[in-house]
Protein backbone atom coordinates (compact mmCIF):
# COMPACT_ATOMS: atom_id res chain seq x y z
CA UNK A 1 1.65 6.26 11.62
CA UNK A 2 2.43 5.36 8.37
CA UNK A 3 2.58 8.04 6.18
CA UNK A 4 4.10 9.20 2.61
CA UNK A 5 6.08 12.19 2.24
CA UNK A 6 7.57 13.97 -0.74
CA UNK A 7 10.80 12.75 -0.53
CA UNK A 8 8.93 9.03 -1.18
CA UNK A 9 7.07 10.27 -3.90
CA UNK A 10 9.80 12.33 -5.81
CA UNK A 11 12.33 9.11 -5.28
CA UNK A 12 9.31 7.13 -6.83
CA UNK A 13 9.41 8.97 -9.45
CA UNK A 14 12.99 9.41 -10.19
CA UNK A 15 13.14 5.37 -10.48
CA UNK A 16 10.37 5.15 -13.19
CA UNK A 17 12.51 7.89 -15.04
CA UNK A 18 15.63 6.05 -14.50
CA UNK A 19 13.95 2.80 -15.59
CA UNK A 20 12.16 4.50 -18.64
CA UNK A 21 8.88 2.96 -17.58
CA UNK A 22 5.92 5.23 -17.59
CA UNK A 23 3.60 5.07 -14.93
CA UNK A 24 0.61 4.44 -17.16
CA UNK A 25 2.61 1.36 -18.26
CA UNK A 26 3.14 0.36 -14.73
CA UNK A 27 -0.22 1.25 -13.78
CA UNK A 28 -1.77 -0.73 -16.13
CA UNK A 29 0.61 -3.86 -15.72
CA UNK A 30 -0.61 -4.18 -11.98
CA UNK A 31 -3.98 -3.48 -13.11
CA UNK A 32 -4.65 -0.55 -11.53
CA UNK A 33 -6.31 2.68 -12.56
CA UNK A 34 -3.77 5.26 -14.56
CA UNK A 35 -5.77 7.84 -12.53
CA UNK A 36 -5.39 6.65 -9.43
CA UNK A 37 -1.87 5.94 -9.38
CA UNK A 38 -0.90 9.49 -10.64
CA UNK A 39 -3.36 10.56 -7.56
CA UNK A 40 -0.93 8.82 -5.09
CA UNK A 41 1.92 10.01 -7.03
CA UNK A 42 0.71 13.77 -6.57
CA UNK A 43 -0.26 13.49 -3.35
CA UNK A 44 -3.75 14.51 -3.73
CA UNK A 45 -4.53 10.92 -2.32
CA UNK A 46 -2.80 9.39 0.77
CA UNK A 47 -3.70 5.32 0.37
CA UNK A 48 -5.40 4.93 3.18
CA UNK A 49 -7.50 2.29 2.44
CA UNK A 50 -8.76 0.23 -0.64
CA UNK A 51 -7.08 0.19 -4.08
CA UNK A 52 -4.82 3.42 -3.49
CA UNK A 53 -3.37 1.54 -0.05
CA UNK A 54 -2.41 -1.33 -2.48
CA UNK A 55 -0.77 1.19 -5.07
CA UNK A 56 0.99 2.91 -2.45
CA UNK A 57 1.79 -0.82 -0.71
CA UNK A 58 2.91 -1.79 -4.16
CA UNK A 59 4.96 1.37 -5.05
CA UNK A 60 7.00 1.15 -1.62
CA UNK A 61 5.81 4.55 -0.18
CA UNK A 62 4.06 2.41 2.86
CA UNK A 63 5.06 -0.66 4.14
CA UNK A 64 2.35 -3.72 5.18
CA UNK A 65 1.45 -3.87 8.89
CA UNK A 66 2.55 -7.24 10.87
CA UNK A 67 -0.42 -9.71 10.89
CA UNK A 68 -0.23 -9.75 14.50
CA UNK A 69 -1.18 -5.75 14.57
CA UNK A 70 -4.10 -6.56 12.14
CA UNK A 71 -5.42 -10.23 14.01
CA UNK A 72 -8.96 -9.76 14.62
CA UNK A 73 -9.82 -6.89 12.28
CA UNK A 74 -10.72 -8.69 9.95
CA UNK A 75 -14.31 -10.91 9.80
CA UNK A 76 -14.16 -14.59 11.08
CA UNK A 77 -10.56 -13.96 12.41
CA UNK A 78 -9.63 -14.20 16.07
CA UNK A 79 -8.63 -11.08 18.05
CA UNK A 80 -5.96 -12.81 19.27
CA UNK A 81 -4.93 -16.16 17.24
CA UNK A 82 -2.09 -17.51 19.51
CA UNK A 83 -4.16 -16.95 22.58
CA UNK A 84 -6.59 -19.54 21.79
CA UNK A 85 -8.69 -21.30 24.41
CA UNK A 86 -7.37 -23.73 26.01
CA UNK A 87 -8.52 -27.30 26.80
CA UNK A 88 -8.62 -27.68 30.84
């Protein structure tokens, strides 16, 4: 499982510092909500899904699954696109 721990978090944190970027600032230049990102940043959310899975995608605390691990679970997609039917 993919999951962020503090050590993520406080480097995250460190590199805004050392940058002297705010995270409001970066928040708002990805357009996502202040709130939200300092929720990740906290830990009090986990980006599981949604708009806090693309901050944390974003941020580097998770990294994106393969497209082969998420063929089919998405709507109209094949469960398995390279194992197509075949013509006989």
């Amino acid at each position: 499982m993919n999951s962020i721990n503090f050590n993520q978090i406080s480097r995250i944190k460190a590199e805004f510092n050392q940058a002297g970027v705010s995270v409001s600032d970066w928040a708002r230049a990805n357009d996502f909500e202040v709130s939200l990102v300092y929720a990740i940043l906290s830990g009090k959310s986990r980006g599981l899904r949604g708009k806090s899975h693309e901050i944390a995608l974003k941020l580097g605390l998770k990294s994106p699954l393969r497209e082969t691990m998420i063929a089919g679970l998405l709507p109209g997609e094949p469960a398995f696109p390279d194992q197509g039917l075949r013509q006989r």
